[in-house]
C-alpha atoms as a PDB file:
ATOM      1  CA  UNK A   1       0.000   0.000   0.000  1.00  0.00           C
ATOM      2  CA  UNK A   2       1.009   3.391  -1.116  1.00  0.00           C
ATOM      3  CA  UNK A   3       1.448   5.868   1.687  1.00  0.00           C
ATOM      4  CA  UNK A   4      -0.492   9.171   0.973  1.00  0.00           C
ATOM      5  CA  UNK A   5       1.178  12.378   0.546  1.00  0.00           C
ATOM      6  CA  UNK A   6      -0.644  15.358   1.215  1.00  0.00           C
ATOM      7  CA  UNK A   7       0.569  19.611   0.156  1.00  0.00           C
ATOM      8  CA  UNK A   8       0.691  21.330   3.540  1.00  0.00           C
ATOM      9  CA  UNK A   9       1.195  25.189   4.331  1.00  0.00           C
ATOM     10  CA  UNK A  10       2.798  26.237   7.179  1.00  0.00           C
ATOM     11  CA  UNK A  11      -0.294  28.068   8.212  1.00  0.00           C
ATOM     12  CA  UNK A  12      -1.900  24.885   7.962  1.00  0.00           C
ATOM     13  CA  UNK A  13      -0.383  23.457  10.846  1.00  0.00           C
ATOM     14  CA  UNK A  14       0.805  26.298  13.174  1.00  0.00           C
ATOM     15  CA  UNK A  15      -0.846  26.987  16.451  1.00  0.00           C
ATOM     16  CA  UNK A  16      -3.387  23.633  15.698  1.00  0.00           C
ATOM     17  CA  UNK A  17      -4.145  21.501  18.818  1.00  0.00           C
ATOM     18  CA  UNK A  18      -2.288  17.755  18.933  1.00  0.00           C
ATOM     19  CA  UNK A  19      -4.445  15.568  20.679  1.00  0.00           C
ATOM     20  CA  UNK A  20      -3.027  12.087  22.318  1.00  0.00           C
ATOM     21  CA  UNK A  21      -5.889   9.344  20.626  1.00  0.00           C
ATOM     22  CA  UNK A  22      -5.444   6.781  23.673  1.00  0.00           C
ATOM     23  CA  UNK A  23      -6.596   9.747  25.810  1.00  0.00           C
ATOM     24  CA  UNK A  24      -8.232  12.208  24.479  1.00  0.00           C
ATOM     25  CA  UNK A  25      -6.459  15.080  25.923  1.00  0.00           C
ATOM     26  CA  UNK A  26      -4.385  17.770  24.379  1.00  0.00           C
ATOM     27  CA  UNK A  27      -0.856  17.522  24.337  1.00  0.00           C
ATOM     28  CA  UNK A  28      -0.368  21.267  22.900  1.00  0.00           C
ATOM     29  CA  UNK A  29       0.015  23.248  19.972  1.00  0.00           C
ATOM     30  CA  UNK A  30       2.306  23.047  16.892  1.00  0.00           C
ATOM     31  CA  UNK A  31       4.687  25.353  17.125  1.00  0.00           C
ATOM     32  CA  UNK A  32       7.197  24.809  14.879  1.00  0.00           C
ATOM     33  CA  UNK A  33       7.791  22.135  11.680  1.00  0.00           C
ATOM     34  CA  UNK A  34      10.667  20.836  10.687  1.00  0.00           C
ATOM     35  CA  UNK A  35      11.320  19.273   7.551  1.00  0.00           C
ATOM     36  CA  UNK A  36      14.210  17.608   5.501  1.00  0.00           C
ATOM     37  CA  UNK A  37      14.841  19.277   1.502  1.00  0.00           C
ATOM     38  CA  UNK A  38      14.120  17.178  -0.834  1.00  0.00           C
ATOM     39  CA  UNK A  39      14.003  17.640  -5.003  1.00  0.00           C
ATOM     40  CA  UNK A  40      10.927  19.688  -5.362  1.00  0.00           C
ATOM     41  CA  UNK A  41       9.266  20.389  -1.728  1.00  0.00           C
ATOM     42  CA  UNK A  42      10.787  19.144   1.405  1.00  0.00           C
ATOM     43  CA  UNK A  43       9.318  16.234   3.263  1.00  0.00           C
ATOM     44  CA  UNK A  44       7.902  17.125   7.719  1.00  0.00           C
ATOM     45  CA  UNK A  45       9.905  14.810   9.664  1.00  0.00           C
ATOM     46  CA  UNK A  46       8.803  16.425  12.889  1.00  0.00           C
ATOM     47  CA  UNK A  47       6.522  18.807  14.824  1.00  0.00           C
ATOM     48  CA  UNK A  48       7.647  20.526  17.321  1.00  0.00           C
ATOM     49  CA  UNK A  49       4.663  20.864  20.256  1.00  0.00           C
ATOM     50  CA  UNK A  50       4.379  23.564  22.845  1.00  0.00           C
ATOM     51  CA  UNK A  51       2.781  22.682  26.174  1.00  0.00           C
ATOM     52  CA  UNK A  52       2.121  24.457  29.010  1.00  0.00           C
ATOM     53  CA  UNK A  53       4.787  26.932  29.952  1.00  0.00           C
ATOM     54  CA  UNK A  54       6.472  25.190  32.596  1.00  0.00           C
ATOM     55  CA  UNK A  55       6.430  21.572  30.727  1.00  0.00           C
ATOM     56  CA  UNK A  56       8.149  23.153  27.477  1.00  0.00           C
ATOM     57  CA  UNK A  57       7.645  21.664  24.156  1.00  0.00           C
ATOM     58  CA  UNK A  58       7.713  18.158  22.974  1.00  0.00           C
ATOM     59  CA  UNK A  59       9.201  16.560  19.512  1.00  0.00           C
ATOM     60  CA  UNK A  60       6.878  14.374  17.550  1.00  0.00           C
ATOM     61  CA  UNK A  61       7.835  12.748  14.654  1.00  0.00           C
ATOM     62  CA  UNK A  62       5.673  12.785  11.473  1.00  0.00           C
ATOM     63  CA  UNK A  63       5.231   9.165  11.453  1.00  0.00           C
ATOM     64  CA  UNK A  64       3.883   9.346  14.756  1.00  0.00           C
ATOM     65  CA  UNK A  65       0.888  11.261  13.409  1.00  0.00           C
ATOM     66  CA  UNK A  66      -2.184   9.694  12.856  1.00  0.00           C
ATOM     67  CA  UNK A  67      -4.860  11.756  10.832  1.00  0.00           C
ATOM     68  CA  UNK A  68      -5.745  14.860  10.257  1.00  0.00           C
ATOM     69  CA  UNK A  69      -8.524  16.687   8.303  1.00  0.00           C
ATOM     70  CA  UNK A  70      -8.100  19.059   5.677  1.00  0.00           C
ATOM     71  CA  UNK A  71      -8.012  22.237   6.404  1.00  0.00           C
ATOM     72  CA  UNK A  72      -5.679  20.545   9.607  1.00  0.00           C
ATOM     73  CA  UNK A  73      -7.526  21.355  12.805  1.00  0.00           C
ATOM     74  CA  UNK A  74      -6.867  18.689  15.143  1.00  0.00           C
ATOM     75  CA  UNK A  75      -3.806  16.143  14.548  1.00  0.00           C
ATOM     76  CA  UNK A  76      -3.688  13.097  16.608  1.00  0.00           C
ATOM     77  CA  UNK A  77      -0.918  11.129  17.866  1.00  0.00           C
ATOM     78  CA  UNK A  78       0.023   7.515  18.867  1.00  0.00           C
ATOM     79  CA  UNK A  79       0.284   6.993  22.440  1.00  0.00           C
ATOM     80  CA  UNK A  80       4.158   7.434  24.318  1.00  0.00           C
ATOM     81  CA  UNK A  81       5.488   9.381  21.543  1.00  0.00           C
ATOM     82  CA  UNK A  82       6.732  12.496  23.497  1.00  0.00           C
ATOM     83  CA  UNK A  83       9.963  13.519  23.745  1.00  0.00           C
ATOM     84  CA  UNK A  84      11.507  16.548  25.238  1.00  0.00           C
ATOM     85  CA  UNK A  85      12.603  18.694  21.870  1.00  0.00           C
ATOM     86  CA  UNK A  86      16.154  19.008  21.762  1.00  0.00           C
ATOM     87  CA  UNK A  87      18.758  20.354  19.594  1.00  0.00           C
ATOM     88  CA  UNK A  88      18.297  19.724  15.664  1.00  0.00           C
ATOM     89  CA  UNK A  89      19.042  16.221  15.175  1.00  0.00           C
ATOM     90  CA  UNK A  90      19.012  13.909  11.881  1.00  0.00           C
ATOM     91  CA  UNK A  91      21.394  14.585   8.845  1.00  0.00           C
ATOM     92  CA  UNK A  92      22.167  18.090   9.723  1.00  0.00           C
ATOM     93  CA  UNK A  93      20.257  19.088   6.598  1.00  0.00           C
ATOM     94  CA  UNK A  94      16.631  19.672   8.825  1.00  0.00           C
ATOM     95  CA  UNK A  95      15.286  23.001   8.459  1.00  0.00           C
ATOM     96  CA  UNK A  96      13.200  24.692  10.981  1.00  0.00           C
ATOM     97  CA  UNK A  97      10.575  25.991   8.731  1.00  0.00           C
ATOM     98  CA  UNK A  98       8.789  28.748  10.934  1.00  0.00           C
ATOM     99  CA  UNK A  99      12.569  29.747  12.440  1.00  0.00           C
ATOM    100  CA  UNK A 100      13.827  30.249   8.868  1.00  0.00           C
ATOM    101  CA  UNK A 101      11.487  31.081   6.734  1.00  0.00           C
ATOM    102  CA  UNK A 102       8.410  33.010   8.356  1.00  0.00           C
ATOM    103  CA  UNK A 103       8.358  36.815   8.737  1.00  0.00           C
ATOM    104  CA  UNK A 104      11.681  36.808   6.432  1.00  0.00           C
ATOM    105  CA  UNK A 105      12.974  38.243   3.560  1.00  0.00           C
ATOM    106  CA  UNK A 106      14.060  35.898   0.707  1.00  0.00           C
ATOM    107  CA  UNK A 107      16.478  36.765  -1.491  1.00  0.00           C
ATOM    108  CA  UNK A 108      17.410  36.133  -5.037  1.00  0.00           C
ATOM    109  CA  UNK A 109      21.346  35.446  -5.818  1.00  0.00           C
ATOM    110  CA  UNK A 110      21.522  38.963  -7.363  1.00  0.00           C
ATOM    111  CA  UNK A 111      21.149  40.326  -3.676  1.00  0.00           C
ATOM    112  CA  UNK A 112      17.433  41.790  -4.875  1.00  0.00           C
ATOM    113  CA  UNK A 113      14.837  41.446  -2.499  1.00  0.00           C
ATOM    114  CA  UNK A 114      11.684  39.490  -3.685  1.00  0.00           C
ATOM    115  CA  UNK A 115       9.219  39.000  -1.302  1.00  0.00           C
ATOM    116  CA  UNK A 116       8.649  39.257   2.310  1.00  0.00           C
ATOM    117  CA  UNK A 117       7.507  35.847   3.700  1.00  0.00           C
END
């Protein structure tokens, strides 16, 4: 069986509740996505989840996910996935989408600014 592949936005995902499915509660929100590049778009390994201020935020891996709806308002997990995000880890080619790439200016080679992000 093929797995599916779906287009996301960032916008899609930010701030949207994660909810543990053997529980029912909410973990947190999703704040922050980080993916791997690959050809064409690059490919979420992991979500980065914000808790309760004085719990911090938790890694969960992509694969860890299990549904969502389009548009993404609820995402639900597998149960004992949580781990306390760390430092980037992988490849050393994961970017952290919102870090790098929200409220920025991108830049053509020329040094020319095209568009504010």
């Amino acid at each position: 069986m093929q797995e599916t592949k779906h287009f996301l936005f960032l916008t899609d995902l930010l701030g949207r509740k994660v909810i543990d499915s053997s529980t029912g509660k909410t973990i947190g929100r999703v704040s922050e996505v980080i993916a791997t590049p690959k050809e064409v778009y690059p490919e979420i390994n992991r979500l980065v989840v914000k808790r309760s201020w004085w719990r911090g935020s938790v890694d969960i891996n992509w694969p860890d996910i299990l549904s969502f709806d389009l548009p993404v308002k609820i995402l639900q997990t597998k149960n004992n996935i949580l781990n306390p995000a760390g430092p980037p880890s992988g490849n050393g080619s994961d970017i952290h989408i919102k870090e790098n790439f929200l409220d920025k200016q991108i830049v053509d080679v020329s040094g020319c600014k095209v568009v504010r992000v």
